[in-house]
C-alpha atoms as a PDB file:
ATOM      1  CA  UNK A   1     -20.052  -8.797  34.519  1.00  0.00           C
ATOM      2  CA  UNK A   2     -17.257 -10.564  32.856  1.00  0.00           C
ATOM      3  CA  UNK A   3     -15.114  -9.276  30.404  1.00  0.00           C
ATOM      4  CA  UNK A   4     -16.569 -11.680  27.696  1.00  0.00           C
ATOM      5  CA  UNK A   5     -20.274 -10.499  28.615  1.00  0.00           C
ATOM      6  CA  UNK A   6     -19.563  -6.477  28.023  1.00  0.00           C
ATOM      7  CA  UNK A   7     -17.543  -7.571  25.396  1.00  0.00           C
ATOM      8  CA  UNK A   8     -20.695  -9.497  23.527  1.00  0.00           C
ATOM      9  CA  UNK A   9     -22.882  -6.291  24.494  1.00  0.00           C
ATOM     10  CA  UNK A  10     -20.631  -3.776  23.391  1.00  0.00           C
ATOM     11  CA  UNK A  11     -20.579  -6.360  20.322  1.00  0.00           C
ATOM     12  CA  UNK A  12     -24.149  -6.422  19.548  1.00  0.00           C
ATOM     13  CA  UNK A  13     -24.432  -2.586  20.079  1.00  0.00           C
ATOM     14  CA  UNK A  14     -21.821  -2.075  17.115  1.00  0.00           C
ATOM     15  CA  UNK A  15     -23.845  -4.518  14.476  1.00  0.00           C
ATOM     16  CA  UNK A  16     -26.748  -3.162  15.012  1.00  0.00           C
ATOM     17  CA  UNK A  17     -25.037   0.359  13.886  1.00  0.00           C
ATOM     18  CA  UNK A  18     -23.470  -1.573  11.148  1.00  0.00           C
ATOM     19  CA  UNK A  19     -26.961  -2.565  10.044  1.00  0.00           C
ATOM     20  CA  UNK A  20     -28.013   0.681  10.352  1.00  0.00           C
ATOM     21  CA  UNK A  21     -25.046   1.387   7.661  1.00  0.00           C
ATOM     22  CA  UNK A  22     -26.111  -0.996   5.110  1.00  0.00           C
ATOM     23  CA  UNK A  23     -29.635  -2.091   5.236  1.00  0.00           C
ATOM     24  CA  UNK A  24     -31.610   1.473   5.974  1.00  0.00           C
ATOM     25  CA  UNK A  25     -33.177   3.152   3.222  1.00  0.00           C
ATOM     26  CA  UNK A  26     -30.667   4.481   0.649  1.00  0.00           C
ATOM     27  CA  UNK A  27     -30.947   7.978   1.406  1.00  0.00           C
ATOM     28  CA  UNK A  28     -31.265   7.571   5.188  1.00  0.00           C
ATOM     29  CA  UNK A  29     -27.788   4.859   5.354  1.00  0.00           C
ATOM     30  CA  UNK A  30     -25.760   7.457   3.511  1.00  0.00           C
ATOM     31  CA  UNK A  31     -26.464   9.875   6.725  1.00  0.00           C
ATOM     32  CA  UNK A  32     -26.574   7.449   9.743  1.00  0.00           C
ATOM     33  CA  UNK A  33     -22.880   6.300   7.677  1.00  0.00           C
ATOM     34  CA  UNK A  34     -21.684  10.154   7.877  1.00  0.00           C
ATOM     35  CA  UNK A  35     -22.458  10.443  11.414  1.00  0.00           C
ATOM     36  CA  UNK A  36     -21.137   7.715  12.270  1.00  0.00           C
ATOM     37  CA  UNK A  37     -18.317   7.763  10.507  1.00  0.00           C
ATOM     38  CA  UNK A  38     -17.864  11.462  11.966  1.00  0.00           C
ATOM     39  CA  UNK A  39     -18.154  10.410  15.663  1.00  0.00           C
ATOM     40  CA  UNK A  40     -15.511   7.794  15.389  1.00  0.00           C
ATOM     41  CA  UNK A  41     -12.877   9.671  13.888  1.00  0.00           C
ATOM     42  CA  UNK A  42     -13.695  12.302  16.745  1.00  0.00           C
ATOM     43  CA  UNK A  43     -13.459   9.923  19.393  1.00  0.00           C
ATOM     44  CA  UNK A  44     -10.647   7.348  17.704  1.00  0.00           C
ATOM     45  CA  UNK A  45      -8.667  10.957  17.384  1.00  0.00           C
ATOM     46  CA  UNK A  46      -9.198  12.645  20.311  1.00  0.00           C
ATOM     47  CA  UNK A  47      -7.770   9.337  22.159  1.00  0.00           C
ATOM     48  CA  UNK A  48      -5.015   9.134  20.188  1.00  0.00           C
ATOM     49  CA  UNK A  49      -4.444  12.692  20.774  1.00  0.00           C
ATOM     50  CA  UNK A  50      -4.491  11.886  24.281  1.00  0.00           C
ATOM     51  CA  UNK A  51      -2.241   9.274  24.718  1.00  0.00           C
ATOM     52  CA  UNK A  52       0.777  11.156  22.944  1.00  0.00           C
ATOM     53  CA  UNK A  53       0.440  14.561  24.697  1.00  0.00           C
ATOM     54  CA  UNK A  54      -1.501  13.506  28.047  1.00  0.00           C
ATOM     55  CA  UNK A  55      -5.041  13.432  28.983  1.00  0.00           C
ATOM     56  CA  UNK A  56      -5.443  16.576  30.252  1.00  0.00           C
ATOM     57  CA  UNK A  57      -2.760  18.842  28.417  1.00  0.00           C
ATOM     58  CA  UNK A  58      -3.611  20.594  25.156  1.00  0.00           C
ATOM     59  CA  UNK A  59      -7.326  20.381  24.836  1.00  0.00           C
ATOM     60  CA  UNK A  60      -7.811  22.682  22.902  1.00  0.00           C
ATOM     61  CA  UNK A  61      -5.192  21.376  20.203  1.00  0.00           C
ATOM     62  CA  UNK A  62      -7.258  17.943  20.801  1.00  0.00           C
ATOM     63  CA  UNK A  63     -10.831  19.750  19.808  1.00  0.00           C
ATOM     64  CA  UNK A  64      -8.983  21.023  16.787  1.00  0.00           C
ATOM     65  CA  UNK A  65      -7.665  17.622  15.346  1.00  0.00           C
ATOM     66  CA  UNK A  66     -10.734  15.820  16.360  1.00  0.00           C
ATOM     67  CA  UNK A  67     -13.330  18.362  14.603  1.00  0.00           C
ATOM     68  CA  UNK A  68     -10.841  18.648  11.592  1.00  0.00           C
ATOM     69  CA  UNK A  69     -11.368  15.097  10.965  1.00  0.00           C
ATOM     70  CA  UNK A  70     -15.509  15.494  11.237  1.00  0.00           C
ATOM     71  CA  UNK A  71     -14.798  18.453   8.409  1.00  0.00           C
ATOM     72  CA  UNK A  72     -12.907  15.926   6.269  1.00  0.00           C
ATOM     73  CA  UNK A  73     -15.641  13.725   6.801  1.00  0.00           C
ATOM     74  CA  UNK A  74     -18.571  15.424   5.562  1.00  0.00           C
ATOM     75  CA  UNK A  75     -16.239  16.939   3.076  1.00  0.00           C
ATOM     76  CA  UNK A  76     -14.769  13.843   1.497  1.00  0.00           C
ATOM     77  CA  UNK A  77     -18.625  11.948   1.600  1.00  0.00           C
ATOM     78  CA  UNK A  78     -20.042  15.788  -0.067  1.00  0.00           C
ATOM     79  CA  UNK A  79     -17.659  15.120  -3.097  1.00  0.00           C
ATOM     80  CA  UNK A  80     -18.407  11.396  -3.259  1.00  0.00           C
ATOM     81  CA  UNK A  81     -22.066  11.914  -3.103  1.00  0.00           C
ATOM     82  CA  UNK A  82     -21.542  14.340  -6.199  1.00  0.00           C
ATOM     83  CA  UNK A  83     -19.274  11.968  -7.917  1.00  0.00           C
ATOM     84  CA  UNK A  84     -22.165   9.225  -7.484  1.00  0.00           C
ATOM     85  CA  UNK A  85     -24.855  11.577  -8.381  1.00  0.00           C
ATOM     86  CA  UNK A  86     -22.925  13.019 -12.113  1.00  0.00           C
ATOM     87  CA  UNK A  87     -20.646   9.870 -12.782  1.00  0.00           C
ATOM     88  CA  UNK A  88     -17.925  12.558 -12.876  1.00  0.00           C
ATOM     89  CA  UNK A  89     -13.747  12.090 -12.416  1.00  0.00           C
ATOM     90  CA  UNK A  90     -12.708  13.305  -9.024  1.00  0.00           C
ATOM     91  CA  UNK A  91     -11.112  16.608  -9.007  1.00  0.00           C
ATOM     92  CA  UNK A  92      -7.635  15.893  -8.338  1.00  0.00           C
ATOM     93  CA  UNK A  93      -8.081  18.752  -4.958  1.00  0.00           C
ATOM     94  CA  UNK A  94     -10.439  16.655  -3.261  1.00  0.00           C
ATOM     95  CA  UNK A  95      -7.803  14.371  -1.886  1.00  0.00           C
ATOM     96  CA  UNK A  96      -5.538  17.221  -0.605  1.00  0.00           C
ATOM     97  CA  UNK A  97      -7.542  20.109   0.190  1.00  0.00           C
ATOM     98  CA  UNK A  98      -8.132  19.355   3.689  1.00  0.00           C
ATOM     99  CA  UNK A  99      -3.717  18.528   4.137  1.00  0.00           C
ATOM    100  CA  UNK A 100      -3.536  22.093   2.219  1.00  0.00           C
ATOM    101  CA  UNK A 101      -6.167  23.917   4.891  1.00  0.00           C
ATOM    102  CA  UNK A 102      -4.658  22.099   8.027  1.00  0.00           C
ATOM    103  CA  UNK A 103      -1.321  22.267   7.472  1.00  0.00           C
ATOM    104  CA  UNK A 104      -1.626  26.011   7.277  1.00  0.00           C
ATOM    105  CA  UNK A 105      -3.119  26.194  10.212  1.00  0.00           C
ATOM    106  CA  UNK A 106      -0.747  23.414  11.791  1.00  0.00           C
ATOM    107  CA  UNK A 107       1.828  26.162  11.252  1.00  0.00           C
ATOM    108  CA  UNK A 108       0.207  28.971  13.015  1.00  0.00           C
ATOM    109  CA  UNK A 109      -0.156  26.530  15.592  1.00  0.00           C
ATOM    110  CA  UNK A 110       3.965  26.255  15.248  1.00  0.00           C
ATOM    111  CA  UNK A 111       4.311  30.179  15.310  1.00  0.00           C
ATOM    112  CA  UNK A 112       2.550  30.416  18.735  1.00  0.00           C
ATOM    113  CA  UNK A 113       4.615  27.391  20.570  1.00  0.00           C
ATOM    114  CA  UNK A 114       7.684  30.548  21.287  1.00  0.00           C
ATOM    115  CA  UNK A 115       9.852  28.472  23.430  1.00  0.00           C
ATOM    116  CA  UNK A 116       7.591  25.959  24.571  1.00  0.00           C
ATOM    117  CA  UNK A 117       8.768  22.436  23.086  1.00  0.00           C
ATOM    118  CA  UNK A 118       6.327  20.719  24.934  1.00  0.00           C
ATOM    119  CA  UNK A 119       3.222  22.006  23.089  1.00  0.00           C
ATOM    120  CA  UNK A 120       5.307  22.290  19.740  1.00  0.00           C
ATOM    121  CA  UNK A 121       5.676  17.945  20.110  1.00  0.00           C
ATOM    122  CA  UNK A 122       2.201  18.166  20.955  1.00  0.00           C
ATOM    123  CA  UNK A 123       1.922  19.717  17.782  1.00  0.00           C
ATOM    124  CA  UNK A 124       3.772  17.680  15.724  1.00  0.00           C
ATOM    125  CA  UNK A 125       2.015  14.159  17.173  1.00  0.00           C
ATOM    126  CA  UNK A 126      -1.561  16.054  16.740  1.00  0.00           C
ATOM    127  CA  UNK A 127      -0.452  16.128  12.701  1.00  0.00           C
ATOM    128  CA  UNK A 128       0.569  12.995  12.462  1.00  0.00           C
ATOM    129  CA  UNK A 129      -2.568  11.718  14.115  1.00  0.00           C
ATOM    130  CA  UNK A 130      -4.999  13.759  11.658  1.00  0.00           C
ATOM    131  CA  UNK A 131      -2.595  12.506   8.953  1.00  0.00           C
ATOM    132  CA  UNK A 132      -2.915   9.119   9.376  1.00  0.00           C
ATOM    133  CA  UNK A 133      -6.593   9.207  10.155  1.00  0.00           C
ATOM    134  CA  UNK A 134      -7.689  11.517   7.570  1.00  0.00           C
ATOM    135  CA  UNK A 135      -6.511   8.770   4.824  1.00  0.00           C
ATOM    136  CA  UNK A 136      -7.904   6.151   6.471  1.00  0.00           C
ATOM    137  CA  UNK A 137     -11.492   7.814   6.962  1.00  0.00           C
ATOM    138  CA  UNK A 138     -10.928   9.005   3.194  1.00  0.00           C
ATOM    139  CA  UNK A 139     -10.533   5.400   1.758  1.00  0.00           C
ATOM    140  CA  UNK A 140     -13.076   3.944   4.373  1.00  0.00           C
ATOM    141  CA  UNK A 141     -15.619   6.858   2.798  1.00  0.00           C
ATOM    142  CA  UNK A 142     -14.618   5.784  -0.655  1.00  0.00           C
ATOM    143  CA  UNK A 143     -15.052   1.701   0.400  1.00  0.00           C
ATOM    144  CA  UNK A 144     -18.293   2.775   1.476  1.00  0.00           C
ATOM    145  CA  UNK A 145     -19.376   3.818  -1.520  1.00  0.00           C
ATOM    146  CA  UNK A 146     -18.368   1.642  -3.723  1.00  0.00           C
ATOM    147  CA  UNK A 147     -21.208   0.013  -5.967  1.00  0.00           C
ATOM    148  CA  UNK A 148     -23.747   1.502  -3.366  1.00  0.00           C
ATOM    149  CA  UNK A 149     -26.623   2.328  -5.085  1.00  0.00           C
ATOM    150  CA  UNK A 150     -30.656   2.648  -4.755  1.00  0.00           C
ATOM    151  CA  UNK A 151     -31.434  -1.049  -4.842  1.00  0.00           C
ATOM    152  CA  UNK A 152     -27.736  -2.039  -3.467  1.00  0.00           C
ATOM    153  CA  UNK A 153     -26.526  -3.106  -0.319  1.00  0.00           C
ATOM    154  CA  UNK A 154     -22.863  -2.073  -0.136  1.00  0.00           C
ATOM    155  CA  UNK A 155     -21.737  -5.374  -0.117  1.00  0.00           C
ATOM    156  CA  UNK A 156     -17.867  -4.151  -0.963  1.00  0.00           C
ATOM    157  CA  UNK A 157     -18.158  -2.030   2.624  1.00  0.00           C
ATOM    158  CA  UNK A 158     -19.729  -5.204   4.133  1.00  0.00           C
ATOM    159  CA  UNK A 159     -16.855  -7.327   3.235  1.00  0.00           C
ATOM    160  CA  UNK A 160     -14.353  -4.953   4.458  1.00  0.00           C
ATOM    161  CA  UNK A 161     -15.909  -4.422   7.627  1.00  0.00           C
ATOM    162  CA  UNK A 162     -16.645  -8.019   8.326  1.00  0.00           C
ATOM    163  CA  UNK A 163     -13.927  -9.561   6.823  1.00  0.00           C
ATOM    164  CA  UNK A 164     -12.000  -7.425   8.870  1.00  0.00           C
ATOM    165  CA  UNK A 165     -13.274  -7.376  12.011  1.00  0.00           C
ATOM    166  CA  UNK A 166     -14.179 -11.085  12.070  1.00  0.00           C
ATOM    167  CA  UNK A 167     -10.897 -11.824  12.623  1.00  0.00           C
ATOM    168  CA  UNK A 168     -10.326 -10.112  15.898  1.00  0.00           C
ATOM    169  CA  UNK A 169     -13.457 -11.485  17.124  1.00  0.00           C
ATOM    170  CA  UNK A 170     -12.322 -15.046  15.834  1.00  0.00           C
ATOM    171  CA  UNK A 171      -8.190 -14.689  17.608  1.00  0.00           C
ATOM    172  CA  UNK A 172     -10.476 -13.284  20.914  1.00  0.00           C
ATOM    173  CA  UNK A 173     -12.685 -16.289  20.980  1.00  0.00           C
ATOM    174  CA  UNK A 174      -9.924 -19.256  20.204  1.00  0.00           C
ATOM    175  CA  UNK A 175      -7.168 -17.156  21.708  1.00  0.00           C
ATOM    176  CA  UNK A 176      -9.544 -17.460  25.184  1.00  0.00           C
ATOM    177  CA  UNK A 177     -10.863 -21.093  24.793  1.00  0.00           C
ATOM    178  CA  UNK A 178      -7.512 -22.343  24.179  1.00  0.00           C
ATOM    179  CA  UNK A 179      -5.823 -20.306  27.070  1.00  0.00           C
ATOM    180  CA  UNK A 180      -8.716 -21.535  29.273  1.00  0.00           C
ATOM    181  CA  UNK A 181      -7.917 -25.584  28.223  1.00  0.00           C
ATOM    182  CA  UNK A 182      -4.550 -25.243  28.529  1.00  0.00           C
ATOM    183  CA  UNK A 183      -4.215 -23.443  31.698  1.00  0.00           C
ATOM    184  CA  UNK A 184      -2.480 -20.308  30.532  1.00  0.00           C
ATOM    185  CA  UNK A 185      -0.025 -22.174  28.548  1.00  0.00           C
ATOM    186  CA  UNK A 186      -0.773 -20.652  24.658  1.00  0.00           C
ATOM    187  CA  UNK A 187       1.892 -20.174  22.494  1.00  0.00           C
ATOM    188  CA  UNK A 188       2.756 -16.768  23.030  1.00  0.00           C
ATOM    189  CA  UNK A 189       2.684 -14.251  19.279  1.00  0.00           C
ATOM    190  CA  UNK A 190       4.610 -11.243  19.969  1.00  0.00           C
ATOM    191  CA  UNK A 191       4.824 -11.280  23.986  1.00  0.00           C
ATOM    192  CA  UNK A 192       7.210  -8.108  23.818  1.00  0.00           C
ATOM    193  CA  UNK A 193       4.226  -6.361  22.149  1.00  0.00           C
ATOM    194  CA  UNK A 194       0.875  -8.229  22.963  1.00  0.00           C
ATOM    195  CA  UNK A 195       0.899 -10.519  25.661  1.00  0.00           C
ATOM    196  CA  UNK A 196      -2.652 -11.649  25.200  1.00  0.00           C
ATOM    197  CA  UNK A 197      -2.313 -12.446  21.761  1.00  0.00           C
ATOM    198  CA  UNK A 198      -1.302 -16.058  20.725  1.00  0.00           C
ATOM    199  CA  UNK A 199      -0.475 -18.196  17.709  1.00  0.00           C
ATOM    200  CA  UNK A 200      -4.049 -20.472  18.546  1.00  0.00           C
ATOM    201  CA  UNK A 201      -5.705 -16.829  17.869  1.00  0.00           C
ATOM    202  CA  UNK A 202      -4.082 -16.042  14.791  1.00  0.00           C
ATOM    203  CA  UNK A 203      -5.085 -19.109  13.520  1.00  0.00           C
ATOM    204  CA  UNK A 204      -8.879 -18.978  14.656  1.00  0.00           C
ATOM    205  CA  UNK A 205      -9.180 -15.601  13.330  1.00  0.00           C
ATOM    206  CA  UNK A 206      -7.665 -16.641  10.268  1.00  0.00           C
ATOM    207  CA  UNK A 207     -10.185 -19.439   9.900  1.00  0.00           C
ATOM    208  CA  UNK A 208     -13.040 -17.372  10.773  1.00  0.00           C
ATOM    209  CA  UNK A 209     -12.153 -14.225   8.885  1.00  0.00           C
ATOM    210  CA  UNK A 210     -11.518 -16.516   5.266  1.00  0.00           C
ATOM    211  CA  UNK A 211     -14.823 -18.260   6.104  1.00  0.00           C
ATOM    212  CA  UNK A 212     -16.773 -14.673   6.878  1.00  0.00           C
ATOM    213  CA  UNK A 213     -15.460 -13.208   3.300  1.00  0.00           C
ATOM    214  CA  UNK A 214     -16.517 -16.792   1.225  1.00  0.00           C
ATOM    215  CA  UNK A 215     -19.518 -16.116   3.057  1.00  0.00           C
ATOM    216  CA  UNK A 216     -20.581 -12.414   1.560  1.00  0.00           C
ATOM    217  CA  UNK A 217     -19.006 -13.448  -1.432  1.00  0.00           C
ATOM    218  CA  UNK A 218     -21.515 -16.538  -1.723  1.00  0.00           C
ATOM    219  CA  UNK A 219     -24.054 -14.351  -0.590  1.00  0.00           C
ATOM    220  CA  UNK A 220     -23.951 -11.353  -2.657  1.00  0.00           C
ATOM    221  CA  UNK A 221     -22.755 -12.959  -6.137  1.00  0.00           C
ATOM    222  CA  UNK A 222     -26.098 -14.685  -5.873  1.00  0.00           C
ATOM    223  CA  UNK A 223     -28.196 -11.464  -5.898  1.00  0.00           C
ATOM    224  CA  UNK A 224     -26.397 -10.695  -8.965  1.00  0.00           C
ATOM    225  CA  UNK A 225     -26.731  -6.369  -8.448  1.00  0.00           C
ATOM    226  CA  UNK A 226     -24.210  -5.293  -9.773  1.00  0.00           C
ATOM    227  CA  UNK A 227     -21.284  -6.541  -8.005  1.00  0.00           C
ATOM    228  CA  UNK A 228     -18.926  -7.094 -10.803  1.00  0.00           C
ATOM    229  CA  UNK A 229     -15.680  -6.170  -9.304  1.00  0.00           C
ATOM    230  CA  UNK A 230     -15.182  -9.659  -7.963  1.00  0.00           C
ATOM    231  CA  UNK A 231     -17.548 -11.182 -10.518  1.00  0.00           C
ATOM    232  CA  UNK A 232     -16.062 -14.983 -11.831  1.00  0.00           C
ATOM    233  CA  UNK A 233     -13.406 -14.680  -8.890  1.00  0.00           C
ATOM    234  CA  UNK A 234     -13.681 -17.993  -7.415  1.00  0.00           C
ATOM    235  CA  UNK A 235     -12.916 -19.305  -3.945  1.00  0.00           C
ATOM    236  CA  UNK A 236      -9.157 -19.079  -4.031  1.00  0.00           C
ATOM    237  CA  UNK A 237      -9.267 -15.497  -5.115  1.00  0.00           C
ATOM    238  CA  UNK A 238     -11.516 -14.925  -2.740  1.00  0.00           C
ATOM    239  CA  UNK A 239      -9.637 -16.524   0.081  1.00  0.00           C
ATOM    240  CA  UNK A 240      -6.916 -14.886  -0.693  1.00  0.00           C
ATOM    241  CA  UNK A 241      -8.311 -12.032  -0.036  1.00  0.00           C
ATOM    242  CA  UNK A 242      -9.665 -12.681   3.279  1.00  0.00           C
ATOM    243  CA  UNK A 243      -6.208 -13.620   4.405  1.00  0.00           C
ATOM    244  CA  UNK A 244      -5.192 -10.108   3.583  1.00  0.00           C
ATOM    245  CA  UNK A 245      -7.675  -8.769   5.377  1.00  0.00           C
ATOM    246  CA  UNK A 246      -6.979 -11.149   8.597  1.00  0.00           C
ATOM    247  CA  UNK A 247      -3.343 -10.450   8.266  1.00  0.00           C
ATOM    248  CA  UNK A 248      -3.614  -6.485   7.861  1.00  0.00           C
ATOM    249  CA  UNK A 249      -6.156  -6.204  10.705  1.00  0.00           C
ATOM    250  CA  UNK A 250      -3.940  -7.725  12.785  1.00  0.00           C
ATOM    251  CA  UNK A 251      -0.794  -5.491  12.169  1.00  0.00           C
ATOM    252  CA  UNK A 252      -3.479  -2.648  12.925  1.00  0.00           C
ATOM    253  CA  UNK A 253      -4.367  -4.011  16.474  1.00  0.00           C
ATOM    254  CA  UNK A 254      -0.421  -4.583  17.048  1.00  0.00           C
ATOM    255  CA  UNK A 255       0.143  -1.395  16.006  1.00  0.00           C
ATOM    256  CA  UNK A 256      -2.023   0.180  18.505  1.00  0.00           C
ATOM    257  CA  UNK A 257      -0.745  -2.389  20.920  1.00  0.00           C
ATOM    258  CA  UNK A 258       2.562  -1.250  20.797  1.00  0.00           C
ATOM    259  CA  UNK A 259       1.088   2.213  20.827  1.00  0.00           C
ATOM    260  CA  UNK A 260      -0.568   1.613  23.910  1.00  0.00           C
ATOM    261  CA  UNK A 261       2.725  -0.099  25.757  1.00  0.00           C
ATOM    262  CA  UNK A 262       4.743   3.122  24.128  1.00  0.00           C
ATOM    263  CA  UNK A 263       2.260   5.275  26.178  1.00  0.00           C
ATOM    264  CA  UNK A 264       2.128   3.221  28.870  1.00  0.00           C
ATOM    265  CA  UNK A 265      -1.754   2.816  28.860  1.00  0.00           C
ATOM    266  CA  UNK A 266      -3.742  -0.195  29.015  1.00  0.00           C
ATOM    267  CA  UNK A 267      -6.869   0.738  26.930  1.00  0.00           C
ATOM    268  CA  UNK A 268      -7.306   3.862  24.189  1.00  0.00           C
ATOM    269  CA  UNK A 269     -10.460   4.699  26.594  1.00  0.00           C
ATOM    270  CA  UNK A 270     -13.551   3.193  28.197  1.00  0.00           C
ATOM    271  CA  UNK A 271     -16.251   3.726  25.915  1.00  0.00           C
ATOM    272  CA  UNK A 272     -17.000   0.322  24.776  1.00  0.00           C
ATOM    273  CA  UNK A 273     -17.217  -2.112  27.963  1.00  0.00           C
ATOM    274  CA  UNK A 274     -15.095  -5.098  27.473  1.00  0.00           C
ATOM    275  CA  UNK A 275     -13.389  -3.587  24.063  1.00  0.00           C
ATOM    276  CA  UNK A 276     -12.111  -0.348  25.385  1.00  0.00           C
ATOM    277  CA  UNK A 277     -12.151   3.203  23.441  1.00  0.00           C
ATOM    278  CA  UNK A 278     -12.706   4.145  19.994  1.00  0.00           C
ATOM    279  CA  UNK A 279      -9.534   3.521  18.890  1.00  0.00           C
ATOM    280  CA  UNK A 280      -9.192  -0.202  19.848  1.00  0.00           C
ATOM    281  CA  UNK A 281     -12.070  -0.732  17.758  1.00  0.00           C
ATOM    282  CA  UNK A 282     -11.078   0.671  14.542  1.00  0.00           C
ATOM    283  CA  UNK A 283      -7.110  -0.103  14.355  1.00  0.00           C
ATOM    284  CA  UNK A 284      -7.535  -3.232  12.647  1.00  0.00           C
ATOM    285  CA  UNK A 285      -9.793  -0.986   9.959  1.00  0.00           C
ATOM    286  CA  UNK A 286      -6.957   1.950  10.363  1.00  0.00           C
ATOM    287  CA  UNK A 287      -4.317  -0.174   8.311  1.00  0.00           C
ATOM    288  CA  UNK A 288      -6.971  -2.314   6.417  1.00  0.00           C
ATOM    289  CA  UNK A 289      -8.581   0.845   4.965  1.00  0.00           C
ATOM    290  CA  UNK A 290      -4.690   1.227   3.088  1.00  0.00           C
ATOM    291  CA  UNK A 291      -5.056  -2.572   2.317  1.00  0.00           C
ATOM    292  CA  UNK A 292      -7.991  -3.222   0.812  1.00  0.00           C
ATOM    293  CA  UNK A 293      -7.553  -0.255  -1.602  1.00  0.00           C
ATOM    294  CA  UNK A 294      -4.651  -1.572  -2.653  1.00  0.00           C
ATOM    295  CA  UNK A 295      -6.437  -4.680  -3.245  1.00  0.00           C
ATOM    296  CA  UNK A 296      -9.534  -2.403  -5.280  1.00  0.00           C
ATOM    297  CA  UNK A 297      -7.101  -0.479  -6.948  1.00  0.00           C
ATOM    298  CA  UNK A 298      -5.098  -4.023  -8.800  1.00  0.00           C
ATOM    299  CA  UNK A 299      -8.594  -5.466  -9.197  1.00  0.00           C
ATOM    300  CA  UNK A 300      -9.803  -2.597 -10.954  1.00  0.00           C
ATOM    301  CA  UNK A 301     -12.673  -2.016  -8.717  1.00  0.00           C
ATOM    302  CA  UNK A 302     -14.366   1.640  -9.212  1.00  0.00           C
END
């Protein structure tokens, strides 16, 4: 099977879950979102994990960053779901609780590494790796829920997602079809980092990533439920937007690239045929998850 056809399966595989996400019954999308939320950061983690401190060293320190991340999960989506349900302010602990518990623990993990610096830089990577995740599944929680109600779709979370990853799929597909017409002779991006990855692609994915966020915008400010945050926007505003989310979806995947190269490893894992592990799927949402709240947070969204 070509990489192209597992590719497309793995691809159809992951919108079905993401229809799961946003078209099941309120109640029953809020838990299919959890767990799957959950499992990625497991998986996306416990990759990560691996590639900085080995496959096979420190499993147990793995299992502990990967579940930690399934705790903040279900934690951060408990006080959401409460916020939701009583219209309440945030308690200012819910965003640091989780640092506060783990970081206690990270140092009894510290107080056992006695003269072994290889498991204390174990250490230290496995806390910068539930760090950086734990924010990102935080936000992605708190996209999620944004103006998702009983009679909603979350149509903010479907933007982010799509918008997103529309643009990797659109820099795969031109990035391919114009390597295959021109014989291998694209215009290289950032060779020292990406090989594959070419200025035709950037520009496909750009096209097809502002086209997929018009598209949801068209879409959903016709339903008129309640979608106010980008209410009377237009179609520049809204472009503009979707070139944010092309452009910080693609310093994601290069960040993971160079990751990769760092580590010396081709894919994150093999989970996904023709995409790779966990991780390659969600590092263009890793850094978007920061940029879109940034773009919430000026456009006084929720």
């Amino acid at each position: 099977m070509s990489t192209l056809a597992k590719r497309t399966f793995s691809s159809v595989i992951l919108l079905a879950l993401l229809a799961g996400a946003v078209f099941l019954p309120y109640d029953a999308r809020k838990w299919f979102f959890t767990v799957l939320c959950a499992f990625l950061g497991f998986g996306a983690s416990w990759e990560t994990c691996g590639m900085l401190n080995g496959p096979k060293q420190f499993k147990g320190l793995k299992w502990f960053i990967s579940s930690a991340l399934v705790l903040v999960v279900v934690f951060t989506v408990t006080q959401i779901n409460r916020h939701v349900q009583t219209n309440q302010v945030f308690p200012y602990w819910w965003g640091v609780s989780d640092f506060v518990l783990f970081a206690f623990f990270f140092w009894m993990i510290v107080l056992s590494t006695n003269k072994n610096q290889e498991l204390l830089r174990a250490a230290i990577n496995g806390f910068a790796v539930f760090f950086l995740f734990s924010m990102a599944l935080k936000l992605i929680c708190g996209i999620y829920y944004t103006y998702n109600f009983p009679g909603n779709i979350p149509a903010t979370f479907l933007l982010f997602i799509l918008g997103t990853k529309s643009g990797d799929i659109g820099a795969y597909l031109t990035g391919s079809l114009c390597n295959t017409i021109s014989h291998g002779k694209n215009h290289k991006l950032v060779p020292s980092i990406s090989p594959a990855k070419s200025w035709e692609g950037l520009i496909g994915g750009l096209i097809l990533s502002v086209a997929v966020t018009l598209t949801i915008y068209t879409i959903c400010s016709n339903q008129r439920n309640g979608y106010e945050w980008w209410d009377g926007f237009g179609y520049f505003k809204m472009t503009i937007i979707g070139v944010f989310l092309f452009f910080g979806g693609m310093v994601g995947d290069l960040a993971e690239s160079s990751l990769k190269r760092t580590c010396n490893v081709k894919d994150s894992g093999h989970f996904l045929p023709g995409i790779g592990g966990l991780f390659d799927l969600v590092d263009s949402l890793i850094v978007n998850s920061f940029v879109f709240y940034f773009i919430l947070f000026f456009l006084n969204a929720r």
